[in-house]
Protein backbone atom coordinates (compact mmCIF):
# COMPACT_ATOMS: atom_id res chain seq x y z
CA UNK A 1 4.49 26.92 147.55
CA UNK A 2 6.11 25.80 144.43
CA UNK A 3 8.87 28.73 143.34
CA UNK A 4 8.99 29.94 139.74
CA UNK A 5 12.07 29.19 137.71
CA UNK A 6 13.35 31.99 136.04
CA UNK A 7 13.34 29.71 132.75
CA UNK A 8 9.64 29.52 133.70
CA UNK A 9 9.19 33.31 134.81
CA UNK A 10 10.57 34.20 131.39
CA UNK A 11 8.36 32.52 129.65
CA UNK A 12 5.08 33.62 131.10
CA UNK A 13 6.39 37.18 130.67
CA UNK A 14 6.79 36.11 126.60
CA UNK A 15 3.56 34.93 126.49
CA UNK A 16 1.94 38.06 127.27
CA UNK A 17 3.65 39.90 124.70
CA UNK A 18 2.45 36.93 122.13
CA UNK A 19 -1.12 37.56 123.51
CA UNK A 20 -0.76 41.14 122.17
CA UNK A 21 0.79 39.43 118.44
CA UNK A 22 -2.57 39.21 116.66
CA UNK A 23 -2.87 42.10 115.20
CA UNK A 24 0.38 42.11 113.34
CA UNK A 25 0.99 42.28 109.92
CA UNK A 26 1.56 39.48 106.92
CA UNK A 27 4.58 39.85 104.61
CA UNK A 28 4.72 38.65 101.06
CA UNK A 29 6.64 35.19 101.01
CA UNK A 30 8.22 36.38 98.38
CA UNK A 31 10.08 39.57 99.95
CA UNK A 32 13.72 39.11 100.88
CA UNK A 33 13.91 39.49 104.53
CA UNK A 34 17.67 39.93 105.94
CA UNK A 35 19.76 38.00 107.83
CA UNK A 36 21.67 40.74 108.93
CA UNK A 37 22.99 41.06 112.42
CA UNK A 38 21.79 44.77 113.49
CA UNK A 39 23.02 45.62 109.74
CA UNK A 40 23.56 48.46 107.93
CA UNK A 41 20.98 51.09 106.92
CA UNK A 42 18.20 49.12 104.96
CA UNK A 43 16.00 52.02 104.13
CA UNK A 44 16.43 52.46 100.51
CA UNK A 45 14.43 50.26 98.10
CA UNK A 46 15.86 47.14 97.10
CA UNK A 47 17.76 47.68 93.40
CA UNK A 48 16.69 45.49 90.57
CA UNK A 49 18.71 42.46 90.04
CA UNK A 50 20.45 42.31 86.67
CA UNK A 51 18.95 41.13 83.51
CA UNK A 52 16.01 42.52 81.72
CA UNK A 53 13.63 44.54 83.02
CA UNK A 54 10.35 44.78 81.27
CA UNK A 55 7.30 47.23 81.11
CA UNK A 56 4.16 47.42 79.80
CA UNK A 57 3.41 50.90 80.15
CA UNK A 58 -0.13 51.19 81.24
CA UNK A 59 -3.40 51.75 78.36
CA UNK A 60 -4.38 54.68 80.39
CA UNK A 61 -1.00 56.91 80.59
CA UNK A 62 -0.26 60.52 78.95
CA UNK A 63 2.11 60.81 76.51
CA UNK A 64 6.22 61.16 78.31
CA UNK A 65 9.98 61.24 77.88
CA UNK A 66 11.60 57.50 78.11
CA UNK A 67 13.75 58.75 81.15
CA UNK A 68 10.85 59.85 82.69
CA UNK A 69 8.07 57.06 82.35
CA UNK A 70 10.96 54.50 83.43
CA UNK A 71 11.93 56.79 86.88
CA UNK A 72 8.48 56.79 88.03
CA UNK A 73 8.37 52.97 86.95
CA UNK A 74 11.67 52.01 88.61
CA UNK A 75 12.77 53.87 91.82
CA UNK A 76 15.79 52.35 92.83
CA UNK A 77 17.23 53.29 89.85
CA UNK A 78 17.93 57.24 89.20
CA UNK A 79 17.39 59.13 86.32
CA UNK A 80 20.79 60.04 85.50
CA UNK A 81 21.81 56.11 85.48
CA UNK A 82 18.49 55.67 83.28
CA UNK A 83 19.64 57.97 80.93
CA UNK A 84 23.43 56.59 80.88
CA UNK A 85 21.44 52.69 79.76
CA UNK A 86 19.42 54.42 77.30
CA UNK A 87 22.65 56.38 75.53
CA UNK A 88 24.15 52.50 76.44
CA UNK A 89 21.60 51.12 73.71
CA UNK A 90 20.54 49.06 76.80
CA UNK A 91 16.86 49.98 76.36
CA UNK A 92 14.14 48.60 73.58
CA UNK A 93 10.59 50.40 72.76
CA UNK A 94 8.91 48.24 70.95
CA UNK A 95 11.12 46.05 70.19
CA UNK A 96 13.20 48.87 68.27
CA UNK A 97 16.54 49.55 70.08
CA UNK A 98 16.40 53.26 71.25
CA UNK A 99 19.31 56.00 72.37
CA UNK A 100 17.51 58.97 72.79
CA UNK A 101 16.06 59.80 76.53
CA UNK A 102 13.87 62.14 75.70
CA UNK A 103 12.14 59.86 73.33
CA UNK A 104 8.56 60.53 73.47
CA UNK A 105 6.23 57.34 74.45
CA UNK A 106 2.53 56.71 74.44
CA UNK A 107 0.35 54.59 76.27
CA UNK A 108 0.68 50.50 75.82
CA UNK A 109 4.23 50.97 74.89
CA UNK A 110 6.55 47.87 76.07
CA UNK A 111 9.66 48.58 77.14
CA UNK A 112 13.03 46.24 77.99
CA UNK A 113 15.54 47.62 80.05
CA UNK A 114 18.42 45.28 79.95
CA UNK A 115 19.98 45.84 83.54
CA UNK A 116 23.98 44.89 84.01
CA UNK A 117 25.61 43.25 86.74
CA UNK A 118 27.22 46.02 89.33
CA UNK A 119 30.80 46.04 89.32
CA UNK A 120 32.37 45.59 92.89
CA UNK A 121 34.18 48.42 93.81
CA UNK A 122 37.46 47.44 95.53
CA UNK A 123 37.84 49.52 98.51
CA UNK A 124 41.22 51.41 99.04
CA UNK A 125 42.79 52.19 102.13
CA UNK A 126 42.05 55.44 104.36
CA UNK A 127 44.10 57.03 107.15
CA UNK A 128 40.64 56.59 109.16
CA UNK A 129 41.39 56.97 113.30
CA UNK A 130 40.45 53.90 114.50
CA UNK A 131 39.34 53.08 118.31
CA UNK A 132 41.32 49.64 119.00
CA UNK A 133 40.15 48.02 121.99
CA UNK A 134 42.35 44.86 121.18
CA UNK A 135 44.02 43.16 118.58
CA UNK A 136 45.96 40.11 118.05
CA UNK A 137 47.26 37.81 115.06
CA UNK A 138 43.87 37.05 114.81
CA UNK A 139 41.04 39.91 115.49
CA UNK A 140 40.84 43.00 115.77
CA UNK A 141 37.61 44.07 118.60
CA UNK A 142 37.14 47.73 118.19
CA UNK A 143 34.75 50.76 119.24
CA UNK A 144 32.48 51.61 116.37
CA UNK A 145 31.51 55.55 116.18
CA UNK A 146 28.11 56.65 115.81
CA UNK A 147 27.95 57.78 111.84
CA UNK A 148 30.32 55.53 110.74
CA UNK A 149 29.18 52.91 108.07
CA UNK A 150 30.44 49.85 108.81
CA UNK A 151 31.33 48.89 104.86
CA UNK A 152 30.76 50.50 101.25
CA UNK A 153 27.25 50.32 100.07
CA UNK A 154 25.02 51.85 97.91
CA UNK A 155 26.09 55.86 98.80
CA UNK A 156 29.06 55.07 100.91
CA UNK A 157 32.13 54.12 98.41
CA UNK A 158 34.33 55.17 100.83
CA UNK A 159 35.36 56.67 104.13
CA UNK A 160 33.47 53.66 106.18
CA UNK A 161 35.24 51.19 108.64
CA UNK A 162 36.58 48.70 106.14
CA UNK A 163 38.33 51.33 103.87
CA UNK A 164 39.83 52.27 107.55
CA UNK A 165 40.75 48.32 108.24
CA UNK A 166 42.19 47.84 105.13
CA UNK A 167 45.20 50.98 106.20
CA UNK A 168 45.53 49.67 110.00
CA UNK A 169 45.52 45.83 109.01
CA UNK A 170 47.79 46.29 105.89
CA UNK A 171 45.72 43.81 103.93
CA UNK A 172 45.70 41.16 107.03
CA UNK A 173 42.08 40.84 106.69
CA UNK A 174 40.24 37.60 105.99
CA UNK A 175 39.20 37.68 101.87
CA UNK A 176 36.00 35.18 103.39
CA UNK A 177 33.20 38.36 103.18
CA UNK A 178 33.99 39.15 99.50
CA UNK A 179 35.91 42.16 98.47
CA UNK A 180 33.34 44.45 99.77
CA UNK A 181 33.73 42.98 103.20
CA UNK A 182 36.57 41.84 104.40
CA UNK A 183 37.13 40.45 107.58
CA UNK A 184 33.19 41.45 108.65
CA UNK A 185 31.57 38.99 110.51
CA UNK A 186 28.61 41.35 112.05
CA UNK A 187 27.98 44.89 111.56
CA UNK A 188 25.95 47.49 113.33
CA UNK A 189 23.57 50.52 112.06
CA UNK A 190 25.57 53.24 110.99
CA UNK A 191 23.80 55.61 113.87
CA UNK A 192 24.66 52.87 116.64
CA UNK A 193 28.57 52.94 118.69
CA UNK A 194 30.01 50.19 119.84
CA UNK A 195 32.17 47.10 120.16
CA UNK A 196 32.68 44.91 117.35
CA UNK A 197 34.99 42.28 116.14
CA UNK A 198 36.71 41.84 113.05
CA UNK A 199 38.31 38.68 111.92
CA UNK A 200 42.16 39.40 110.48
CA UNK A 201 42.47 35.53 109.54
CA UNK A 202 39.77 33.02 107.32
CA UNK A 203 40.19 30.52 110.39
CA UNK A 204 39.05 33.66 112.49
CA UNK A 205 36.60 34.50 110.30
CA UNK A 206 34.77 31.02 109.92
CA UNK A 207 35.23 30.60 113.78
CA UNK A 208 33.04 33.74 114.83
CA UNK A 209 30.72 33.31 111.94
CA UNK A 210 29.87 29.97 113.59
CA UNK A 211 29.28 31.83 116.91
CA UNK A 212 27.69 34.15 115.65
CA UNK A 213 25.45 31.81 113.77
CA UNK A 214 24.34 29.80 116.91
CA UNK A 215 23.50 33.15 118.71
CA UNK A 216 25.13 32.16 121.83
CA UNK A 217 22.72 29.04 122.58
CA UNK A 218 25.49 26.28 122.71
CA UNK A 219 28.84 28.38 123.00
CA UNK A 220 29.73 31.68 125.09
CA UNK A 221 28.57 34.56 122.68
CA UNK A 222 27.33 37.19 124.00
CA UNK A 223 25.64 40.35 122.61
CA UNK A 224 24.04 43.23 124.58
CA UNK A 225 23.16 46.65 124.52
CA UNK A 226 21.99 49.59 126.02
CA UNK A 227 18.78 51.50 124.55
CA UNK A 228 17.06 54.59 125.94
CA UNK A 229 13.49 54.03 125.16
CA UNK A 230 10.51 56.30 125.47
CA UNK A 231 7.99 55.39 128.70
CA UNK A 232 8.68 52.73 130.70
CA UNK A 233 7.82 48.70 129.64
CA UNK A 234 4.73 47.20 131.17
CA UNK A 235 7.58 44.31 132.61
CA UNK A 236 10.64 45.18 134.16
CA UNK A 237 12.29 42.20 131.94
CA UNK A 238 10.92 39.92 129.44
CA UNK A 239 11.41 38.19 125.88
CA UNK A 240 9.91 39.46 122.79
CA UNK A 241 9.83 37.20 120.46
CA UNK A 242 8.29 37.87 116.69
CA UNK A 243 9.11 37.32 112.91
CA UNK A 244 10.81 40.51 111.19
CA UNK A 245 10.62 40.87 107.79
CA UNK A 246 10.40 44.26 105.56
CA UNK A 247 7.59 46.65 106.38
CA UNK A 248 4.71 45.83 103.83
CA UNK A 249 3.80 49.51 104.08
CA UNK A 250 6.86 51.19 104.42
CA UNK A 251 9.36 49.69 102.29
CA UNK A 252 12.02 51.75 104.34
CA UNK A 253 11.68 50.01 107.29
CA UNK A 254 11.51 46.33 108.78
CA UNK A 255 8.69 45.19 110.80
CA UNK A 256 7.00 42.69 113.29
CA UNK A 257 4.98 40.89 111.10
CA UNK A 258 2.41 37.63 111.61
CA UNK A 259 4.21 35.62 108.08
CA UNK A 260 6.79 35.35 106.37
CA UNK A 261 9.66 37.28 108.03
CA UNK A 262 12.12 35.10 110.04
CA UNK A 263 12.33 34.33 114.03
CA UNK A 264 13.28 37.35 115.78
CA UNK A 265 14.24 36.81 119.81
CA UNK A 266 15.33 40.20 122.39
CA UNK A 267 15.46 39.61 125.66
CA UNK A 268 15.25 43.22 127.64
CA UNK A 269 16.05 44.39 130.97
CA UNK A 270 15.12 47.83 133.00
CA UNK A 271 17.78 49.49 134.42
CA UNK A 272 16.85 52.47 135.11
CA UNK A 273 13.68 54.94 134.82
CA UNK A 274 13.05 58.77 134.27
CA UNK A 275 10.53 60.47 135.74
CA UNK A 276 8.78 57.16 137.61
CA UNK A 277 9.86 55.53 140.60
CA UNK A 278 12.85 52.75 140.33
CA UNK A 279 12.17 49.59 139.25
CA UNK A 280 11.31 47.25 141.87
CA UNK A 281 8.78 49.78 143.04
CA UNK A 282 5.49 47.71 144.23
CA UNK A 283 3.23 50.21 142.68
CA UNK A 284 3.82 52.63 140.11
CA UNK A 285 1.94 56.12 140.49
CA UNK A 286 0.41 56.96 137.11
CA UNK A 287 1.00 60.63 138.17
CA UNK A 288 4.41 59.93 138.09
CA UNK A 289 4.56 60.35 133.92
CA UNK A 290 7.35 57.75 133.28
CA UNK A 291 9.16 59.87 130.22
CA UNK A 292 11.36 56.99 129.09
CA UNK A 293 13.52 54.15 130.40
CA UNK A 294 17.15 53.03 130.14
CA UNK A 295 17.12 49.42 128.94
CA UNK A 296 19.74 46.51 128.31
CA UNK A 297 18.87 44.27 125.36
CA UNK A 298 20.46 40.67 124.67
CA UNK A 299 20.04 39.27 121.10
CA UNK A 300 19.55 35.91 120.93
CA UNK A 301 18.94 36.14 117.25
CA UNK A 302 20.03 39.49 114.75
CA UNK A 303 17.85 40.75 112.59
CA UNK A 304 17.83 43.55 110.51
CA UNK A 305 16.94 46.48 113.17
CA UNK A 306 16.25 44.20 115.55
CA UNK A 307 15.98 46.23 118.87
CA UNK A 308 15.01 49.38 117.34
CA UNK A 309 11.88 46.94 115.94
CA UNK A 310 11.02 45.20 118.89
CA UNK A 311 11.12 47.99 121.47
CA UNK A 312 8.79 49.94 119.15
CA UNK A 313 6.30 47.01 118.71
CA UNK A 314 5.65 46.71 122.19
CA UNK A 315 5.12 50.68 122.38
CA UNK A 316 8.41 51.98 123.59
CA UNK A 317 11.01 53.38 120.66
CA UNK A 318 14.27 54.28 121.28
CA UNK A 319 15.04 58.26 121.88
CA UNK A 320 16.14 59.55 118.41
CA UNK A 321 15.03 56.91 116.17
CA UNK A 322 12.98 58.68 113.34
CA UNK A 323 12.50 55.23 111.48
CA UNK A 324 10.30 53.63 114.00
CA UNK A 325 9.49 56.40 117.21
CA UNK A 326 8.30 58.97 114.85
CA UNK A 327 4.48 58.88 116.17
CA UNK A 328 6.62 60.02 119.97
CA UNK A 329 6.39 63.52 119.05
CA UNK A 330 3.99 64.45 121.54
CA UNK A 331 6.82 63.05 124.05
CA UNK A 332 9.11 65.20 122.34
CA UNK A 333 6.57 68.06 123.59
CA UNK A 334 6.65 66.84 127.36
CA UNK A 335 10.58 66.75 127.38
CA UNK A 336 10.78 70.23 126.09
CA UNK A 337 8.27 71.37 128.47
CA UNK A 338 9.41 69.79 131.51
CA UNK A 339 13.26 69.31 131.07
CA UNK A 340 14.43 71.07 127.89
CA UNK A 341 18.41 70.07 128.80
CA UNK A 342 17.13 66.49 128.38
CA UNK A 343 15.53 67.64 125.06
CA UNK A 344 18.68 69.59 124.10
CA UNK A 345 20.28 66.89 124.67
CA UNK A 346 18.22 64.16 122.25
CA UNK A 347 18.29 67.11 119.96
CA UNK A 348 22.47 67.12 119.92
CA UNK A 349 22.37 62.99 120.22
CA UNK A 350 20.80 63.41 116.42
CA UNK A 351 20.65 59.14 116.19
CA UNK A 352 19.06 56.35 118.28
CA UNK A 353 19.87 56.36 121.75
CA UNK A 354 21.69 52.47 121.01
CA UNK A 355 25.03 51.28 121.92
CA UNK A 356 26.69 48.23 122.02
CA UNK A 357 27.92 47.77 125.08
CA UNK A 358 29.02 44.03 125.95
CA UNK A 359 30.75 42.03 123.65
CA UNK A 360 32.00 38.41 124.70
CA UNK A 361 33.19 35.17 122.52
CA UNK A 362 35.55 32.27 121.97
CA UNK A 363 38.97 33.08 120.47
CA UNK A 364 39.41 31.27 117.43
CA UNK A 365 42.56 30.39 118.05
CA UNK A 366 42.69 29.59 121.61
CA UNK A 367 39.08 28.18 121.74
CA UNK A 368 38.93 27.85 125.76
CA UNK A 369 39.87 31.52 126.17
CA UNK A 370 36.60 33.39 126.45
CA UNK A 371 37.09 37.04 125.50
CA UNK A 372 35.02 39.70 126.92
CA UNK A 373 34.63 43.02 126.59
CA UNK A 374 32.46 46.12 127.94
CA UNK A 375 32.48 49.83 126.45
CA UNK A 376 31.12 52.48 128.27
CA UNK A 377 28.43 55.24 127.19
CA UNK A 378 29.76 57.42 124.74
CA UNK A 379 29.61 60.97 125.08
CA UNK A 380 26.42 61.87 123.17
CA UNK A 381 24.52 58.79 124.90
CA UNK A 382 25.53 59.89 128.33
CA UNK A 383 24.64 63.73 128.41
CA UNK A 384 21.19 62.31 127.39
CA UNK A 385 21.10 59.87 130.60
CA UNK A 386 22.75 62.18 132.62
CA UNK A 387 19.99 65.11 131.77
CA UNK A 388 16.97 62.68 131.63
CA UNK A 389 18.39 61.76 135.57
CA UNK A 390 17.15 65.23 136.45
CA UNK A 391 13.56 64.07 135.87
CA UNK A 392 13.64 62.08 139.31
């Protein structure tokens, strides 16, 4: 008998998952779809580049205030900064330059906004406690908090890890990711701990952007996590592989989608189940009632929300994720009912159940040295395991 490679073993597990692919959704071409590895927070609607903006206010519409009739007709923009460009002289009706918000308009009206270009906002330093887990002339590798934003955004001017770099480094950060970002090479959700690197040097910073870029196919980058999913996966390990691109129905989330979202590739791992036999079991009871699973993900690409996306798509959400496990409630139901410290527990975790735990590349100075690192559980994560363990 011919044995299976696990190159080969891998595979025919990823093709059953594509089997189950047809259903999924199409994406405009045209909709930005992020790069981002396992970025920031993506959830708001994406703001209106600058330049003019212009509306045609529809033949059927009710008489309104300016401010008004453009907030319904622009969302990422609020009122308030509405009214500032109108009292700007930023906004036309008609043609006819106009400084009044509440400036009645009727139906076929045209109006221009004329949008400017955001000013960066240079972040300033902030006595921010910092978890170091090493640091050199070169980077800085580091334990990233659940709740902590990784850099200033849209809502987060301040108090997020790079306002906290910029007081440990003293300014030796590399100037490569803009003011807004410096010495980020990868970021993680702002509800997901652990490790990360930062680059203190541009030689750093081009070195682990390269890594990062190749995803660990031809160099020693590696990227994994653990995830605390609800159920248990139909295969004990496999590869999902999908586009993601920006939910076409939700424009606060990301999605699995058929077109025009970009390669997406998780590789995931059982390590442990709650409530069903261990895997490795030859037959699992259905009376069992798996309630959910502790998993270890490897990226081999990072999209936006990767894991959280994929885990979901092939029916298993993380614990805590209200973005893409918010059908689980009924799960919520059974945890109360059969182990309420578990639910307690998810209740006080008050994020995804996600954590970075493995982090391992070349240094960019000493390119032969491979560093690796491993973080345990935090606290929150842990008491959730720990509780769900009474299940068995």
């Amino acid at each position: 008998m011919v044995r299976e490679t696990k190159r080969e073993r891998m595979a025919r597990i990823a093709a059953a998952y594509e089997a189950d692919a047809a259903g999924l959704p199409e994406v405009d071409a045209a909709m930005p779809a992020d790069d981002l590895d396992e970025t920031e927070d993506e959830s708001a609607a994406p703001a209106p580049t600058a330049g003019p903006i212009d509306i045609e206010i529809e033949a059927e519409a009710s008489a309104e205030r300016l401010d008004a009739a453009l907030a319904r007709r622009i969302p990422s923009l609020s009122r308030s900064r509405l009214k500032a460009l109108i009292g700007e002289g930023r906004v036309t009706l008609d043609g006819t330059l106009v400084t009044d918000a509440s400036r009645k308009i009727n139906a076929s009206a045209r109006i221009v906004v004329d949008l400017p270009a955001p000013a960066a906002a240079k972040p300033e330093p902030e006595d921010i406690p910092l978890d170091i887990v090493h640091e050199d002339d070169d980077v800085v590798v580091l334990m990233k908090p659940a709740g902590l934003v990784v850099h200033p955004g849209a809502g987060n001017a301040s108090g997020t890890l790079v306002n906290a770099l910029l007081h440990h480094c003293k300014g030796s950060l590399s100037g490569i990711g803009g003011v807004e970002r410096p010495g980020i090479v990868h970021r993680l959700d702002k509800d997901t701990s652990g490790l990360m690197v930062v680059a203190k040097t541009d030689r750093a910073h081009k070195s682990l952007a390269a890594q990062f870029a190749d995803h660990g196919r031809t160099g020693p980058l590696e990227r994994a996590y653990h995830a605390v999913v609800w159920g248990v996966p139909k295969y004990m390990e496999g590869t999902i592989t999908t586009q993601i691109g920006r939910d076409p129905r939700n424009r606060q989330a990301m999605a699995a989608v058929k077109s025009g979202g970009r390669e997406a590739i998780t590789h995931f791992r059982v390590i442990e189940t709650f409530g069903a036999p261990r895997p490795g079991a030859k037959i699992r009871e259905a009376e069992a009632g798996p309630v959910a699973s502790l998993v270890e993900c490897s990226l081999e690409t990072g999209r936006t929300h990767q894991i959280r996306v994929h885990m979901a798509e092939i029916g298993h959400p993380l614990l805590g994720d209200d973005l893409y496990g918010s059908g689980f409630r009924t799960k919520l139901d059974k945890l109360e009912r059969i182990a309420p410290e578990a639910a307690e527990a998810l209740k006080a975790l008050n994020r995804q159940a996600l954590h970075a735990f493995l982090l391992a590349f070349a240094h960019p100075a000493r390119a032969k040295k491979v560093m690796r690192f491993e973080a345990e559980m935090p606290a929150d994560m842990e008491r959730l395991v720990e509780a769900l363990r009474t299940l068995d």
